[in-house]
Protein backbone atom coordinates (compact mmCIF):
# COMPACT_ATOMS: atom_id res chain seq x y z
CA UNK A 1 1.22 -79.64 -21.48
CA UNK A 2 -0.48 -80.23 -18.38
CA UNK A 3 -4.30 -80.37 -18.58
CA UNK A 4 -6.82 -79.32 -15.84
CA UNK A 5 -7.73 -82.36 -13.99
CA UNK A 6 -9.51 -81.20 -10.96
CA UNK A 7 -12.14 -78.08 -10.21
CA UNK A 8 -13.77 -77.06 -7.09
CA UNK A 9 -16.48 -75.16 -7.66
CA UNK A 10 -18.49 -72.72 -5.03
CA UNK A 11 -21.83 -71.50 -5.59
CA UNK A 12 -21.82 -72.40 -9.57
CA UNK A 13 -18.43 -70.67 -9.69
CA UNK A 14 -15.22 -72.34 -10.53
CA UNK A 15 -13.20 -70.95 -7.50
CA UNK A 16 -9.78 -73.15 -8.21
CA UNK A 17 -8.67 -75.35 -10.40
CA UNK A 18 -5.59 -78.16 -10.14
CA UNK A 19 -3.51 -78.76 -14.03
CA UNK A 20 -1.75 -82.38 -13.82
CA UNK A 21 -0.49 -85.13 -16.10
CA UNK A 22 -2.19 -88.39 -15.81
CA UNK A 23 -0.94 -91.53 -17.82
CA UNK A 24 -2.85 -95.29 -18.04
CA UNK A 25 -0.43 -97.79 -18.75
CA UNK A 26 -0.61 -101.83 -18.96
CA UNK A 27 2.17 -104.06 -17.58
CA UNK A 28 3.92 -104.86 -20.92
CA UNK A 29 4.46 -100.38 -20.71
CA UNK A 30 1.87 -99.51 -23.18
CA UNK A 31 0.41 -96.61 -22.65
CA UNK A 32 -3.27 -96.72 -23.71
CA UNK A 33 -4.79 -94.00 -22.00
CA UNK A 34 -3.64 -90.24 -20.83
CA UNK A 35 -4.15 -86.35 -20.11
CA UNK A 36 -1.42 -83.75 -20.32
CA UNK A 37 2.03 -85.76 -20.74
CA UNK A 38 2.05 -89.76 -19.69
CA UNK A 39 6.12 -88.91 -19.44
CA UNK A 40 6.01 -86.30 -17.47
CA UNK A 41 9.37 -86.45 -15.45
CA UNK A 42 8.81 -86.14 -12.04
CA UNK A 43 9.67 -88.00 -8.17
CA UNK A 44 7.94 -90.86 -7.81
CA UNK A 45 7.87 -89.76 -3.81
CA UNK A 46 5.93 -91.86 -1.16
CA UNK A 47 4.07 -93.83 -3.82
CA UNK A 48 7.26 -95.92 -4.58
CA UNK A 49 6.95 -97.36 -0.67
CA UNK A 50 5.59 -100.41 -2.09
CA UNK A 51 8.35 -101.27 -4.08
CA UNK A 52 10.71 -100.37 -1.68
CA UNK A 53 8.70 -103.02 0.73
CA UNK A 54 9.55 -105.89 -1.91
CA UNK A 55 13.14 -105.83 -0.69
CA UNK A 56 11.93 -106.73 2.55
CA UNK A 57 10.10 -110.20 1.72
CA UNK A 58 12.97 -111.07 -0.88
CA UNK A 59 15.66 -110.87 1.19
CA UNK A 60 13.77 -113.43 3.59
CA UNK A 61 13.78 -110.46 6.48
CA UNK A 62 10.10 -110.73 6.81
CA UNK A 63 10.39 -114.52 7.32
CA UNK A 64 13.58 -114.18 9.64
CA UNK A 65 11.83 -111.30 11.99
CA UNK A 66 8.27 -113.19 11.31
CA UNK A 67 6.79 -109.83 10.05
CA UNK A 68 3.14 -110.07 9.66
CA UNK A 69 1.03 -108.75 6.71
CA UNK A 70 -0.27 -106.02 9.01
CA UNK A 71 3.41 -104.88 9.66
CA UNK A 72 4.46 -105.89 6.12
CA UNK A 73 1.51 -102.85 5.12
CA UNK A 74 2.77 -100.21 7.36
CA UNK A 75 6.37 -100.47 5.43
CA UNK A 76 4.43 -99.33 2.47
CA UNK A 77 2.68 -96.40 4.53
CA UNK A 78 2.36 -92.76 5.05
CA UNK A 79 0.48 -93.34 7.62
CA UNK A 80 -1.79 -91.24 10.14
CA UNK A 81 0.39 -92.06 13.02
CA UNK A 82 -2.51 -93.77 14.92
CA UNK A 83 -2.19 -96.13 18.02
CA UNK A 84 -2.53 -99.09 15.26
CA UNK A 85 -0.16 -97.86 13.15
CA UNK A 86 2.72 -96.98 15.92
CA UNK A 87 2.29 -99.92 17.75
CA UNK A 88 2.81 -101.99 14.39
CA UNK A 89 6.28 -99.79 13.70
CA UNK A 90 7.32 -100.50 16.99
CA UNK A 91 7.07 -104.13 16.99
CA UNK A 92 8.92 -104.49 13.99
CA UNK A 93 11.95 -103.20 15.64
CA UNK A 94 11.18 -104.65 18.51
CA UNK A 95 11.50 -108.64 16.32
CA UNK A 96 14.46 -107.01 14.53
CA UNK A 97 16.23 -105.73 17.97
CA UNK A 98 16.24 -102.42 17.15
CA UNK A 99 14.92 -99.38 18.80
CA UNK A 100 13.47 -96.14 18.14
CA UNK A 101 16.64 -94.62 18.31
CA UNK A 102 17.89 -96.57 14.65
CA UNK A 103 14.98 -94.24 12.77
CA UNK A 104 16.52 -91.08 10.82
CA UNK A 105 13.24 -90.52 9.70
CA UNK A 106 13.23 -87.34 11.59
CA UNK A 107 10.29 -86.48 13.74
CA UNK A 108 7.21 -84.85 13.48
CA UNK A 109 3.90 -84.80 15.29
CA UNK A 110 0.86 -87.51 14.32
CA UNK A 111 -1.20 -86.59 11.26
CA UNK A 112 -4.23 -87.69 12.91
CA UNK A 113 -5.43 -85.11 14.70
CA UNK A 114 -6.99 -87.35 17.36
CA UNK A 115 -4.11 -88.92 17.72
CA UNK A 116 -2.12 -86.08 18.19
CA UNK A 117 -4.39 -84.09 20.63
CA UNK A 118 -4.11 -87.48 22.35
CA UNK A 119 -0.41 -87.86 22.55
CA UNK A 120 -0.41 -84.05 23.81
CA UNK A 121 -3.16 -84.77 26.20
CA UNK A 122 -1.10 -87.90 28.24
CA UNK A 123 2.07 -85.66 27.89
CA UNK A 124 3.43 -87.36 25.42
CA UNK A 125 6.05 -86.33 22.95
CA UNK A 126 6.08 -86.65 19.07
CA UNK A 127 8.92 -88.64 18.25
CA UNK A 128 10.39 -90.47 15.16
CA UNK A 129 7.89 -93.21 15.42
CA UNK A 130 5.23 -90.67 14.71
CA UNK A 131 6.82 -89.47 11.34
CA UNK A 132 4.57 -91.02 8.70
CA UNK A 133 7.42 -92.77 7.24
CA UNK A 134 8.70 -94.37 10.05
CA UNK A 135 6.72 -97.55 8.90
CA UNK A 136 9.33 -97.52 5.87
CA UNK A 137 11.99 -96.91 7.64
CA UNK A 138 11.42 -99.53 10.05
CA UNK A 139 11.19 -101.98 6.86
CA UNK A 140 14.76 -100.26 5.71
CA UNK A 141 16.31 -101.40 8.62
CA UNK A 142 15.21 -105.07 8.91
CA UNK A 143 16.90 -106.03 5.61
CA UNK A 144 19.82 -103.94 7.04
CA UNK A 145 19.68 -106.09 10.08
CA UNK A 146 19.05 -109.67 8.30
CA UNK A 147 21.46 -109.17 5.73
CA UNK A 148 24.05 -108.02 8.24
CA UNK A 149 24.55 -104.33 6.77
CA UNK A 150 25.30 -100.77 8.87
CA UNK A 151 22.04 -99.75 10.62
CA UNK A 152 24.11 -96.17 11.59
CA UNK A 153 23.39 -94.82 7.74
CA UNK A 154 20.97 -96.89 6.06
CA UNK A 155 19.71 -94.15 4.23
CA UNK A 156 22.24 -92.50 2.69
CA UNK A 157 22.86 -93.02 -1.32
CA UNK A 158 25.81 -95.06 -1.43
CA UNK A 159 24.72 -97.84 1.18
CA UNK A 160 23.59 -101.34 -0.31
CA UNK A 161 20.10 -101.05 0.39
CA UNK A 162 19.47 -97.90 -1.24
CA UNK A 163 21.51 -99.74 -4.18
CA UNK A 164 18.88 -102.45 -3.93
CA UNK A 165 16.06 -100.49 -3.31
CA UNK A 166 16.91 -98.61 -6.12
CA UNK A 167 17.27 -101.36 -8.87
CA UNK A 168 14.23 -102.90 -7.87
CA UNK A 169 12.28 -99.29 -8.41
CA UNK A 170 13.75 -99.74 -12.01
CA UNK A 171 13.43 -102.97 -12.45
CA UNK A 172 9.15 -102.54 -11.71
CA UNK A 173 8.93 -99.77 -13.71
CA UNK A 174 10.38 -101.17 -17.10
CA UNK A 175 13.64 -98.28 -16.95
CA UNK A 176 17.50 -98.77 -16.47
CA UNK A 177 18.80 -97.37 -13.42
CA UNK A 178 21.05 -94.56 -15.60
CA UNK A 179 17.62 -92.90 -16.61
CA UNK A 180 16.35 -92.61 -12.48
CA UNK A 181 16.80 -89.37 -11.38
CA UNK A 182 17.93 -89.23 -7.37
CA UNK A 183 16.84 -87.07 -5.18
CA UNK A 184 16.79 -86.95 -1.55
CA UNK A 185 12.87 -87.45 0.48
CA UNK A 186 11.62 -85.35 2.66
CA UNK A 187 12.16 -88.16 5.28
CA UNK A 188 15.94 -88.62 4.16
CA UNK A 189 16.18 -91.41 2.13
CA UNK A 190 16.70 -91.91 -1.98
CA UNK A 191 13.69 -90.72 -3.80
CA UNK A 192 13.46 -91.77 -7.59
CA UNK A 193 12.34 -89.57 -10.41
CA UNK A 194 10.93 -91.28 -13.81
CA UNK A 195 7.75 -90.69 -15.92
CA UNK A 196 4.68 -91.05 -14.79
CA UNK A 197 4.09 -93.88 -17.52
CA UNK A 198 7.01 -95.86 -16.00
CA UNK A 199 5.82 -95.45 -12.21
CA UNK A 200 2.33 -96.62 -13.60
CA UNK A 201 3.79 -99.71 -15.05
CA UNK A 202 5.41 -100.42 -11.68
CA UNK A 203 2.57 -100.59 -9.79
CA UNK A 204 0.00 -103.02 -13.07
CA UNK A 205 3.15 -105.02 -12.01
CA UNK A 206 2.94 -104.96 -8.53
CA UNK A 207 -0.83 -105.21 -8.24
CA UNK A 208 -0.87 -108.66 -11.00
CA UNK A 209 2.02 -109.87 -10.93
CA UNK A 210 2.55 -110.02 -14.62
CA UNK A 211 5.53 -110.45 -16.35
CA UNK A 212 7.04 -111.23 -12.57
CA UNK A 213 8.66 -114.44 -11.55
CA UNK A 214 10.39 -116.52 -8.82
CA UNK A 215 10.83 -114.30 -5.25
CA UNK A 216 9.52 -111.12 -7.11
CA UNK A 217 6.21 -112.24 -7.80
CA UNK A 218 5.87 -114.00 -4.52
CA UNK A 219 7.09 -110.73 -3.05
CA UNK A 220 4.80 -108.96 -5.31
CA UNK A 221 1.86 -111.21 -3.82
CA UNK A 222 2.80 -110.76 -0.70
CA UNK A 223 3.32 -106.52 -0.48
CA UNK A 224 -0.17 -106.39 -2.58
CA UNK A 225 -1.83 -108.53 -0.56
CA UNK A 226 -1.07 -107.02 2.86
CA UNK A 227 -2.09 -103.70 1.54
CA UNK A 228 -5.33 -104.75 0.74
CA UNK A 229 -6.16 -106.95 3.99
CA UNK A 230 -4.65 -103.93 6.06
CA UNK A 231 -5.41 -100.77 3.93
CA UNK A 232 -5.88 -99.02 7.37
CA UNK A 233 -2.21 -99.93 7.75
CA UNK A 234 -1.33 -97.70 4.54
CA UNK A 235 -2.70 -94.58 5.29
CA UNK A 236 -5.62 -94.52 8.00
CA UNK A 237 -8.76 -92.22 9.18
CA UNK A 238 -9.53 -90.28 6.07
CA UNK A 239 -7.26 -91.43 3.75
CA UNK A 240 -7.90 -92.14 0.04
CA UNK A 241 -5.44 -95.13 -0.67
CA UNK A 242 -7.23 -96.83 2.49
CA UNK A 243 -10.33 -96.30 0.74
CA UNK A 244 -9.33 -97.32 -2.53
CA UNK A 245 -7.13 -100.39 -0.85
CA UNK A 246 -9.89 -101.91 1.40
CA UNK A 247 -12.35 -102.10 -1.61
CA UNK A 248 -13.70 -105.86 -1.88
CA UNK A 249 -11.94 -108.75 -3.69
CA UNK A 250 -8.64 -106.55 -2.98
CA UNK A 251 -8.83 -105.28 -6.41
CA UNK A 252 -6.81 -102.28 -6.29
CA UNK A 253 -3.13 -101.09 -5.09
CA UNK A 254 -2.41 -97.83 -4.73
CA UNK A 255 -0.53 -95.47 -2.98
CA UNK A 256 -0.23 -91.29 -3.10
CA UNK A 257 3.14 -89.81 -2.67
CA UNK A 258 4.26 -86.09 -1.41
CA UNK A 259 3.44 -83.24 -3.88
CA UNK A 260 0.88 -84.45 -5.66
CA UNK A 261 1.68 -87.58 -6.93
CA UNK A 262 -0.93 -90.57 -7.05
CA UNK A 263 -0.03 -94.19 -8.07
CA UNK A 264 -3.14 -97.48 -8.72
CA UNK A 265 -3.38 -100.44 -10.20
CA UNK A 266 -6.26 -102.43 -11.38
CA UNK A 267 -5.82 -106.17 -10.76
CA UNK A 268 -9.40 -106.87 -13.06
CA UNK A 269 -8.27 -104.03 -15.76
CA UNK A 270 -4.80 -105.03 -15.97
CA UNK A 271 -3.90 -101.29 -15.60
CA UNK A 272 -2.15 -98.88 -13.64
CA UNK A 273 -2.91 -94.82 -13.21
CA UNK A 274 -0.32 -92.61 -11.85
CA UNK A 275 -1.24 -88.54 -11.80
CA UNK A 276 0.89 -85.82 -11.24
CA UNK A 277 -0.77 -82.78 -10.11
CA UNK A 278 1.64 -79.50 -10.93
CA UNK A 279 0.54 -77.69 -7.97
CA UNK A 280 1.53 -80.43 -5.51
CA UNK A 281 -2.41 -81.00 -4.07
CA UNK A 282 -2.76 -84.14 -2.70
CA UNK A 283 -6.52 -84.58 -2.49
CA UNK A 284 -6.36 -83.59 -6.54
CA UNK A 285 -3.92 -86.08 -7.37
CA UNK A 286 -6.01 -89.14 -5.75
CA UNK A 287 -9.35 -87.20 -6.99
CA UNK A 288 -7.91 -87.76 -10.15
CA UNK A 289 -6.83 -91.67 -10.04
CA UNK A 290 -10.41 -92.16 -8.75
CA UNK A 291 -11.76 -90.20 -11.75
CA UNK A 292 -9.54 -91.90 -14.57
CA UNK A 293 -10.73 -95.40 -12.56
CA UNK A 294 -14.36 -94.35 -12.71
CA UNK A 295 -14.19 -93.67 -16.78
CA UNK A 296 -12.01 -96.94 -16.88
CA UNK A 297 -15.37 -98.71 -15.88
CA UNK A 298 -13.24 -99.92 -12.88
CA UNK A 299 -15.68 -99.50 -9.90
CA UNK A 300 -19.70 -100.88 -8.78
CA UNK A 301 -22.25 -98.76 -7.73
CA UNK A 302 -20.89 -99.96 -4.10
CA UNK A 303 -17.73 -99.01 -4.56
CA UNK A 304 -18.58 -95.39 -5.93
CA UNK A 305 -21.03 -94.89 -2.88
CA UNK A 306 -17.70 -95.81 -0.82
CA UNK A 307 -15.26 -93.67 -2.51
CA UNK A 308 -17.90 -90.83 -2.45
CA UNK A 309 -16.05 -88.50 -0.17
CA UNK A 310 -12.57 -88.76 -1.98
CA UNK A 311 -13.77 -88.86 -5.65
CA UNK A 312 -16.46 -86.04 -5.35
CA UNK A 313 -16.43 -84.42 -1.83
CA UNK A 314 -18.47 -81.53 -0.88
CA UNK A 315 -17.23 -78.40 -0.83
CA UNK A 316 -17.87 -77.19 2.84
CA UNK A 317 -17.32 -73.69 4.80
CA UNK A 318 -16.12 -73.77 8.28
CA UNK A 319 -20.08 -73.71 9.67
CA UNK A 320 -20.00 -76.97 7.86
CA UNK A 321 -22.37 -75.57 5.20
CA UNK A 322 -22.24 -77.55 1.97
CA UNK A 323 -21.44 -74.55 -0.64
CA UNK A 324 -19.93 -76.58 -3.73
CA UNK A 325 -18.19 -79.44 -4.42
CA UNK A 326 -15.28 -80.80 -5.62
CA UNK A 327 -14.63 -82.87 -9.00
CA UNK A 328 -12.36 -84.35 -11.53
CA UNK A 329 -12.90 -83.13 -14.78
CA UNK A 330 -10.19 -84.77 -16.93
CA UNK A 331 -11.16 -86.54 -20.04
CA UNK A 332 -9.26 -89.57 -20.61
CA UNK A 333 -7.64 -90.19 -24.42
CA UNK A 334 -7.25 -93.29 -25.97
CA UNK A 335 -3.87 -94.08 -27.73
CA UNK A 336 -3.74 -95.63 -31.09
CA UNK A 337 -1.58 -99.04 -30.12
């Protein structure tokens, strides 16, 4: 059963208090640490961007359309919808010929709230370039474009990208394609379902390129890579997996997903931490990555002073009074291998 993972507490009181599933897994699929159930069943959501994004270098789109690692991170993002981040979505259809018009990401205003009271302030209009996934969808449609499929419904279930995009999911993760669940996203496309052990495996993978070979790894190197030297790129102002991302030595890939789901991986551990939070809280579900990390031995002194205001934030009231805090509580268990 699902443990409690995350408590924030005001004035010595436990006011709320997040249950989730957290499983620690190496790349051969071991699973050597966990809380609650390491297979708990559940949509791998936004955090399986990444893998989607492989598609992209292994089909040789990002060479044909000369996508740089900056773009190459916002394909992987659920981003803030910041000038950096639109601007990159736009040139990538822009080197692919495409317009705004080929997104069916659907439309919805900037996360950011800058942003957004700055879009509203020139008169602007939110438009599908602001949805966070338009980054992803922007990817979709490049491999579409070089490999000479139908732009008109990329996304739907039965088009050869989502096939693609789809077998390479299972194919990270260690599972056949019979045991993904499919789903539809809350931006349209496929969204896979698996256990949180598997989607932890996919992203050790990812993130060290073990047990990888030929275009995958390369691809691997390159998705990884870009996410690190652009972790803005993957999230933005205020956002856990560019914290965790833009660490130095690029020593960690991650990547959160809708509904409380939170995938990492551990390039110097040779692990990878996905949570699932039952409640759906975002900030829980990276609070928790950041806490198994942190009893994994995984971060410096620097890096904890860093992460401070993800992994333990203060607990403030609207005066901006500090009356609590925020913490992971979860206990890590070993396995018996």
């Amino acid at each position: 059963m699902a443990e409690i993972l995350v408590e924030a507490i005001r004035s010595g009181v436990v006011e709320r208090s997040h249950r989730g599933d957290v499983a620690v897994v190496d790349a051969e699929g071991a699973i050597r640490y966990y809380v609650g159930d390491p297979f708990k069943y559940t949509y791998m959501r936004s955090a399986a961007k990444p893998l989607q994004a492989l598609a992209i270098v292994e089909t040789g789109a990002a060479d044909a359309f000369g996508l740089s690692a900056e773009e190459l991170a916002v394909t992987c993002a659920s981003h803030n919808a910041e000038p950096g981040h639109v601007a990159a979505v736009r040139s990538i259809l822009e080197k692919a010929g495409l317009t705004e018009d080929s997104l069916r990401c659907g439309v919805h205003p900037p996360i950011d709230e800058e942003s957004r009271a700055a879009l509203y302030r020139e008169g602007g209009r939110a438009s599908s370039v602001h949805s966070n996934c338009s980054g992803k969808h922007a990817g979709m449609l490049t491999v579409c474009a070089h490999m000479g499929w139908s732009i008109e419904n990329y996304w739907h279930p039965d088009h050869p990208l989502q096939h693609l995009l789809l077998e390479n999911v299972a194919d990270m993760a260690g599972v056949v394609v019979e045991d993904v669940g499919l789903g539809i996203d809350g931006c349209g496309v496929v969204v896979h379902a698996m256990p949180i052990a598997a989607m932890a495996r996919a992203f050790v993978r990812l993130a060290t390129g073990e047990g990888l070979s030929g275009d995958r790894i390369r691809a691997a190197r390159a998705v990884s890579g870009a996410m690190a030297a652009y972790s803005f790129m993957v999230g933005g102002t205020g956002r856990v997996c560019t914290g965790l991302n833009g660490l130095p030595g690029g020593r960690f890939t991650s990547k959160g997903g809708a509904v409380g789901v939170y995938c990492a991986a551990s390039t110097e551990l040779g692990l990878g931490v996905a949570v699932k939070i039952e409640d759906g809280n975002g900030q829980a579900a990276g609070m928790a990555a950041l806490e198994s990390f942190s009893q994994l031995g995984a971060f410096t002194e620097e890096d904890m002073e860093a992460l401070r205001s993800y992994h333990c934030p203060d607990n403030k009231n609207v005066l901006q009074q500090t009356v609590g805090e925020v913490r992971g509580v979860l206990q890590l268990r070993r396995t018996q291998l």
